[in-house]
N, C-alpha and C. Protein backbone atom coordinates (compact mmCIF):
# COMPACT_ATOMS: atom_id res chain seq x y z
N UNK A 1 121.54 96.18 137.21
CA UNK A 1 121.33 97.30 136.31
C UNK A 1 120.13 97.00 135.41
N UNK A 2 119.03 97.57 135.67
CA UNK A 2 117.75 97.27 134.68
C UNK A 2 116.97 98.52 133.89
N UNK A 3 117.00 98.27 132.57
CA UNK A 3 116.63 98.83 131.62
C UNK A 3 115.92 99.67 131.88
N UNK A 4 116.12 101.44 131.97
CA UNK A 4 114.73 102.24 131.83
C UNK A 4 113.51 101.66 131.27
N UNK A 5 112.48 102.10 131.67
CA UNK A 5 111.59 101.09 131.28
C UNK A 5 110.72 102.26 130.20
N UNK A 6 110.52 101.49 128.81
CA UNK A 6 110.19 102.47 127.98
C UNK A 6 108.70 102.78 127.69
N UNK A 7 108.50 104.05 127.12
CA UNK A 7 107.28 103.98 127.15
C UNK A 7 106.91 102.78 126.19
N UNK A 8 105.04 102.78 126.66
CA UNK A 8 104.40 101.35 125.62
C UNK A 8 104.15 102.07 124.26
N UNK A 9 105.14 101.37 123.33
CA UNK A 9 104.55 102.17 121.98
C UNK A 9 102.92 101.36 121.29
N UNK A 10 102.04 102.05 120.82
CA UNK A 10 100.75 101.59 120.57
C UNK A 10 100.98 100.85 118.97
N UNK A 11 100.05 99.93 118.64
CA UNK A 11 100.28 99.52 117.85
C UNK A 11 100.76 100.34 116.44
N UNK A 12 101.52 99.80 115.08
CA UNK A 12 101.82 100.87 114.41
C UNK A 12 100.42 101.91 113.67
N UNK A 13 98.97 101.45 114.24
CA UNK A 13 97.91 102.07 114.21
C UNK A 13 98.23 103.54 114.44
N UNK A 14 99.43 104.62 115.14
CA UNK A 14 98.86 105.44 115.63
C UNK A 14 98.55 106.73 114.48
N UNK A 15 99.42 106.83 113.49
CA UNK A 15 98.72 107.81 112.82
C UNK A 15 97.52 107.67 112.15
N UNK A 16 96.73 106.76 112.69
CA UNK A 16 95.45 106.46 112.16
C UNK A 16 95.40 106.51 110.83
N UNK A 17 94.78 107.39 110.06
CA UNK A 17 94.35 107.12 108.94
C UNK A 17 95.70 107.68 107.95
N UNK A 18 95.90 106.83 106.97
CA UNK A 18 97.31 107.64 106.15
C UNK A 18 97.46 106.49 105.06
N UNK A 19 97.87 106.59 103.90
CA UNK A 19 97.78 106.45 102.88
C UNK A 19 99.62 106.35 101.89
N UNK A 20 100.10 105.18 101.77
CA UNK A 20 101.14 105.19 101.47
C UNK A 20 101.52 104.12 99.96
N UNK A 21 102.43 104.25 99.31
CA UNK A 21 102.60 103.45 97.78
C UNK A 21 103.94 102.86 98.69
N UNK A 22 103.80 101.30 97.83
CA UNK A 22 104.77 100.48 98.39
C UNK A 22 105.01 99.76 96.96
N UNK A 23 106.32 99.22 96.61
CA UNK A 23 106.90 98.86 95.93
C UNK A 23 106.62 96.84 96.72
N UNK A 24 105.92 95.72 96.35
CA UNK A 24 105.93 94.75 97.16
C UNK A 24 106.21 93.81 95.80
N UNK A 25 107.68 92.63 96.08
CA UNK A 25 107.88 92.14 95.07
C UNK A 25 107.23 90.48 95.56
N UNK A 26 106.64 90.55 94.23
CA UNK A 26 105.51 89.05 94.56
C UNK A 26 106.23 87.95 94.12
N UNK A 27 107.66 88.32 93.34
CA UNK A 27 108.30 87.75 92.85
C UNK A 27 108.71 86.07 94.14
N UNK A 28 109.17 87.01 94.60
CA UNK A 28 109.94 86.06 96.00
C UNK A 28 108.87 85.92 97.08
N UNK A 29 107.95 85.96 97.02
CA UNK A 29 106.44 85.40 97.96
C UNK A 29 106.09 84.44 97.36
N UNK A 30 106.00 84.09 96.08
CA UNK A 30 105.65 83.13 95.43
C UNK A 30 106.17 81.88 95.18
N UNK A 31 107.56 81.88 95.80
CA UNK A 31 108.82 81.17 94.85
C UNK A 31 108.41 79.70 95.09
N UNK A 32 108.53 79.00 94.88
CA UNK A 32 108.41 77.57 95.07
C UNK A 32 107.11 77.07 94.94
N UNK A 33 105.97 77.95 94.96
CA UNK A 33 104.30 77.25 94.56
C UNK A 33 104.04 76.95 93.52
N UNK A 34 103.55 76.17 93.42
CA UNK A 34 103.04 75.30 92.04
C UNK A 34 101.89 76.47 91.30
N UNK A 35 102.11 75.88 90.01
CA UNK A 35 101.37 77.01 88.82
C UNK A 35 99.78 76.81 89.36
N UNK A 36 99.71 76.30 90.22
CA UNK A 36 97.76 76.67 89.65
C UNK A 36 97.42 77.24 91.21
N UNK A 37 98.29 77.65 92.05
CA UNK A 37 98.05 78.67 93.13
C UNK A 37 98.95 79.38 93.29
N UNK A 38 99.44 79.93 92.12
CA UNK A 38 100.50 81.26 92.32
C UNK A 38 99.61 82.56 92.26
N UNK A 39 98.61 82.35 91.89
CA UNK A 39 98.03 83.89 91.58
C UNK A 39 97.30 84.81 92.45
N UNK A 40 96.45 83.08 93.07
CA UNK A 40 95.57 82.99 94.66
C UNK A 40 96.57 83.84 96.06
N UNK A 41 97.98 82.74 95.59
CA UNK A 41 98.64 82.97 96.79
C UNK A 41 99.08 84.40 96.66
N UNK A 42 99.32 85.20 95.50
CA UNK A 42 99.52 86.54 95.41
C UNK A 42 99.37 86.86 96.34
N UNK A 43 97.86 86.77 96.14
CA UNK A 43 96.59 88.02 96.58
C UNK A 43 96.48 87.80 98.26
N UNK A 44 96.69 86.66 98.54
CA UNK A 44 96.94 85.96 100.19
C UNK A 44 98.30 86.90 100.64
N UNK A 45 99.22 86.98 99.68
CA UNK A 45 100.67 87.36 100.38
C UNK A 45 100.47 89.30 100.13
N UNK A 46 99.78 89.08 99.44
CA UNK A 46 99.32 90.90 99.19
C UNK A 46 98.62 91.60 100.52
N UNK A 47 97.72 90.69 101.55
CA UNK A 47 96.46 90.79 102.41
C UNK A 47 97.85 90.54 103.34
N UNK A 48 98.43 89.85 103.44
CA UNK A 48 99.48 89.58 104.37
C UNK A 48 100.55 90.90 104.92
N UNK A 49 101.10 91.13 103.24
CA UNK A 49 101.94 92.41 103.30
C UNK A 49 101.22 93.70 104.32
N UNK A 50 99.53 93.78 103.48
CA UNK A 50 99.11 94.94 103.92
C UNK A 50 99.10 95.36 105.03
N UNK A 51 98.89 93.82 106.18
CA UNK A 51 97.90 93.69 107.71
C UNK A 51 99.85 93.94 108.18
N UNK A 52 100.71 93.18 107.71
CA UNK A 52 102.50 93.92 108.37
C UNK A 52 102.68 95.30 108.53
N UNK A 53 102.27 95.65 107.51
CA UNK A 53 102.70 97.56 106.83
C UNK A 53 101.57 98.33 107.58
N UNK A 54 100.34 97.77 107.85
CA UNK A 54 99.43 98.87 108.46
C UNK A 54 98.89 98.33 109.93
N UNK A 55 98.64 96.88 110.18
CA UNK A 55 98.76 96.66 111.25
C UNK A 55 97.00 96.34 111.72
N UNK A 56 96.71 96.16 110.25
CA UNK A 56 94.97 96.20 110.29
C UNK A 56 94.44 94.82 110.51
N UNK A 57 94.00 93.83 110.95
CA UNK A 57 93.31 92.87 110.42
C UNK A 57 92.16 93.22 109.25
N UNK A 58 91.68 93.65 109.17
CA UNK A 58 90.24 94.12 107.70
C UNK A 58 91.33 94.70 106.87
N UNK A 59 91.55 93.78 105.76
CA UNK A 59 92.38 93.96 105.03
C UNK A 59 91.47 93.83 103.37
N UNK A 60 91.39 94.79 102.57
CA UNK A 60 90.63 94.77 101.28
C UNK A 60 91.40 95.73 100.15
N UNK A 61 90.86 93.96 99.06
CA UNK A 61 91.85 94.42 97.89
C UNK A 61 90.81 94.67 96.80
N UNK A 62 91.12 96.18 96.07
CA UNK A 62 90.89 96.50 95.15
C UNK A 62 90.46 95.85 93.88
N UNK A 63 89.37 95.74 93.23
CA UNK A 63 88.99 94.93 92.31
C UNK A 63 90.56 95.32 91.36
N UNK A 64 90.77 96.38 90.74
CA UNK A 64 92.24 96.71 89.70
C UNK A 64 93.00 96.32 90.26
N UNK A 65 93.45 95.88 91.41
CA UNK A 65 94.71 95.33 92.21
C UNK A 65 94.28 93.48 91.55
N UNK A 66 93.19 93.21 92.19
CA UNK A 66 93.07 92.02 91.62
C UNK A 66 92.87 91.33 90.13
N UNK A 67 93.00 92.14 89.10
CA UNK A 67 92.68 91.82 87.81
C UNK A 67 94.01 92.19 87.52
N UNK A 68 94.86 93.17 88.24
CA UNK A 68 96.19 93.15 87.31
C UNK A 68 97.41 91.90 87.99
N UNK A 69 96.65 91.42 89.38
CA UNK A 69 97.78 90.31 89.19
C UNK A 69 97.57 89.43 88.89
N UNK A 70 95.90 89.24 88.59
CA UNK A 70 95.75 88.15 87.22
C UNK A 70 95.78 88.15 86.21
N UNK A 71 96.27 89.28 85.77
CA UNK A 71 96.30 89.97 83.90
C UNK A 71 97.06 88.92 83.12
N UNK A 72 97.95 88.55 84.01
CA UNK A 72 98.94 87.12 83.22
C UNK A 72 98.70 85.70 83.35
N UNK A 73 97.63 85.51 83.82
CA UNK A 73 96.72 84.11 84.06
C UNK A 73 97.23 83.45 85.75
N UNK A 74 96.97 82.29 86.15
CA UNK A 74 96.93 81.96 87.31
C UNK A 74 98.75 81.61 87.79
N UNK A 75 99.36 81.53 86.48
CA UNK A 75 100.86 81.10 87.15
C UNK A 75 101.76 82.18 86.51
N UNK A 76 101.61 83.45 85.68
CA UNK A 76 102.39 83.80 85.42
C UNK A 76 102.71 85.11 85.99
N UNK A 77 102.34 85.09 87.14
CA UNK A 77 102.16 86.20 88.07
C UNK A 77 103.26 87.21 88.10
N UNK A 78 103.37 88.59 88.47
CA UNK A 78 103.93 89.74 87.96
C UNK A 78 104.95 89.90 88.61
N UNK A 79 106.46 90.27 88.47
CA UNK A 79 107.49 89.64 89.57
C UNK A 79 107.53 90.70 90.78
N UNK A 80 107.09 92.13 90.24
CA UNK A 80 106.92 93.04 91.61
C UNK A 80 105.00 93.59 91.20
N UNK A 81 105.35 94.29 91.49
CA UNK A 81 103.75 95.23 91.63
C UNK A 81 103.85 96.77 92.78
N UNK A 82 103.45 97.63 92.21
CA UNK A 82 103.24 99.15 93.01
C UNK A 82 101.52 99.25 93.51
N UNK A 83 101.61 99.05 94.85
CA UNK A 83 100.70 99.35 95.79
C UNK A 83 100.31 100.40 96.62
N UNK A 84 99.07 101.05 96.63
CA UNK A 84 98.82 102.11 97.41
C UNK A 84 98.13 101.45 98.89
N UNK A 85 98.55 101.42 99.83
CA UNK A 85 97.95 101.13 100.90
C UNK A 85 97.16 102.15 101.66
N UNK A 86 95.81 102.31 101.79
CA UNK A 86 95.02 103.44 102.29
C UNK A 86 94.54 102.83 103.99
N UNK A 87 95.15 103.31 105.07
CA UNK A 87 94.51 102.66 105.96
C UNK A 87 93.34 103.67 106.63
N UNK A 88 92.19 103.38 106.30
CA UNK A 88 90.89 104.12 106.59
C UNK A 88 90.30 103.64 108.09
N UNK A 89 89.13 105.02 108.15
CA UNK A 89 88.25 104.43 109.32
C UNK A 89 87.07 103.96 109.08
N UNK A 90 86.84 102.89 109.97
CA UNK A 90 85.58 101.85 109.33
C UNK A 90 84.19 102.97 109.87
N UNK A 91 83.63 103.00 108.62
CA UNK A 91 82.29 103.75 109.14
C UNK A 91 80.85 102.80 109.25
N UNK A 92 81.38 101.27 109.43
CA UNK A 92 80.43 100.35 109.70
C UNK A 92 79.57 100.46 110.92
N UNK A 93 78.78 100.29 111.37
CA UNK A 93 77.83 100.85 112.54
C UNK A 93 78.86 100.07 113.86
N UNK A 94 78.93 98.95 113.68
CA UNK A 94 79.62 98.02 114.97
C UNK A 94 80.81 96.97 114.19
N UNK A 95 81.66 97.63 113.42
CA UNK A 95 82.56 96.43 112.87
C UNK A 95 83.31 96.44 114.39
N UNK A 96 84.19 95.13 114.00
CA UNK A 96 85.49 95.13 115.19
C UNK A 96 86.25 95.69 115.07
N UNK A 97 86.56 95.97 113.91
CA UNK A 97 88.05 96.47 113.62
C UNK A 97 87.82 98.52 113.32
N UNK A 98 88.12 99.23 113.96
CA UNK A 98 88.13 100.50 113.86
C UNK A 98 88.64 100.93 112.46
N UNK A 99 89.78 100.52 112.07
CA UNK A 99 90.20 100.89 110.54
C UNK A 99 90.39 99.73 109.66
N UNK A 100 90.11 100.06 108.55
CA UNK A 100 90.78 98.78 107.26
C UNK A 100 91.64 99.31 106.80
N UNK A 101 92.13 98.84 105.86
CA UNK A 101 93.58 98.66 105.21
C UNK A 101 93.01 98.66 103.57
N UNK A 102 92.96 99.58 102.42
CA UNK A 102 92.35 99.24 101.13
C UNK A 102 93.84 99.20 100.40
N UNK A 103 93.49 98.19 99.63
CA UNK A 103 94.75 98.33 98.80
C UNK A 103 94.67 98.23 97.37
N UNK A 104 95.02 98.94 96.76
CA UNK A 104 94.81 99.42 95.05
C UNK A 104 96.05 99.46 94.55
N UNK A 105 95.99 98.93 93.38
CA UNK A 105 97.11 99.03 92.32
C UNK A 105 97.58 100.24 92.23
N UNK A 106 99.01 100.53 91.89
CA UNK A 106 99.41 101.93 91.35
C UNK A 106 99.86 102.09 89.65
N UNK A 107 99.11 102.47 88.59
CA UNK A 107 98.98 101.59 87.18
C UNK A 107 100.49 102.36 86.84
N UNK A 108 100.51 102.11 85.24
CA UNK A 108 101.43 102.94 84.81
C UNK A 108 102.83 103.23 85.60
N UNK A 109 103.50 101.99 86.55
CA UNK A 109 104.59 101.64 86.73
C UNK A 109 105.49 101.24 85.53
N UNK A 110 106.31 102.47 85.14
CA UNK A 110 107.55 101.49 83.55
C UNK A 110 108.50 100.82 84.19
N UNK A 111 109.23 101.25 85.78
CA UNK A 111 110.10 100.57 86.25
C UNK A 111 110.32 100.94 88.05
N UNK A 112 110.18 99.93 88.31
CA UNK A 112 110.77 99.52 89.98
C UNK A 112 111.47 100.35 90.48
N UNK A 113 112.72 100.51 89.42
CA UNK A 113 114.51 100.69 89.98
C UNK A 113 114.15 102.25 90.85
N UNK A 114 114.78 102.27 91.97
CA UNK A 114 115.38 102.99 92.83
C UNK A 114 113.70 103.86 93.52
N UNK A 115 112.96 103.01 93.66
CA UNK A 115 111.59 103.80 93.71
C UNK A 115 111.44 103.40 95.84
N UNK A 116 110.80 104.51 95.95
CA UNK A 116 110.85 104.42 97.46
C UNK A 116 109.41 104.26 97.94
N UNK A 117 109.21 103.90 99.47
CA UNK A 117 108.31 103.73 99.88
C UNK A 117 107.58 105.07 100.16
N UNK A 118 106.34 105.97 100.01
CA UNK A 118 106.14 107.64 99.74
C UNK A 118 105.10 107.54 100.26
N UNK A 119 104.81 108.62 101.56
CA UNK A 119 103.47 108.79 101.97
C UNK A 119 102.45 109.45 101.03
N UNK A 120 101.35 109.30 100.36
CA UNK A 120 100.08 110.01 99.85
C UNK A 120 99.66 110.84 100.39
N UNK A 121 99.40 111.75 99.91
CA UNK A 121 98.22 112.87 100.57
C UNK A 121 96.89 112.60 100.47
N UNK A 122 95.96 112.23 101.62
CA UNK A 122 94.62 111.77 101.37
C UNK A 122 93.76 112.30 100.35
N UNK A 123 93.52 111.76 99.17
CA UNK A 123 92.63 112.24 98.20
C UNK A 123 91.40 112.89 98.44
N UNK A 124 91.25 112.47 99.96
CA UNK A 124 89.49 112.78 100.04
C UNK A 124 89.04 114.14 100.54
């Protein structure tokens, strides 16, 4: 007895370009690193999150994404953070990668609790 054989789903690339806010707690990415690369490793586990959730290798973080998870210096890093993930098309003449992944802070978060993951409507 062998498994219908399913279609090939394409990478999670297929709605191409789309734009979503994610709730990503840096809290527990961080846990156990020593104070003078907690802030670095953020921003590593931030580029990490993004390339899971969108599926991009060209992964780019927002200068305001990067100053607010250093707003508290190199070890006192922020225990969650609200992220907009924009996965765009590269309009580079010959990059490799067809789309990037931009990722920007979402400011003016007062609280986390019960907040969901929400597609954006492309600003542009």
């Amino acid at each position: 007895s062998t498994m219908a054989p399913r279609e090939k789903r394409s990478k999670s690339t297929t709605a191409d370009v789309v734009t979503r806010d994610y709730t990503v707690n840096l809290h527990k990415r961080i846990h156990g690193i020593g104070y003078k690369r907690r802030a670095p490793r953020a921003i590593s586990e931030l580029r990490k999150f993004a390339k899971l959730m969108m599926g991009t290798n060209d992964v780019r973080i927002d200068q305001s994404l990067n100053k607010h998870v250093w707003s508290k210096g190199v070890k006192n890093v922020h225990f969650r953070v609200r992220v907009r993930l924009a996965r765009k098309r590269n309009d580079d003449e010959d990059a490799a990668e067809k789309l990037y992944t931009l990722v920007s802070h979402v400011p003016n978060v007062t609280s986390f609790k019960g907040l969901q993951t929400v597609n954006v409507d492309a600003e542009e």
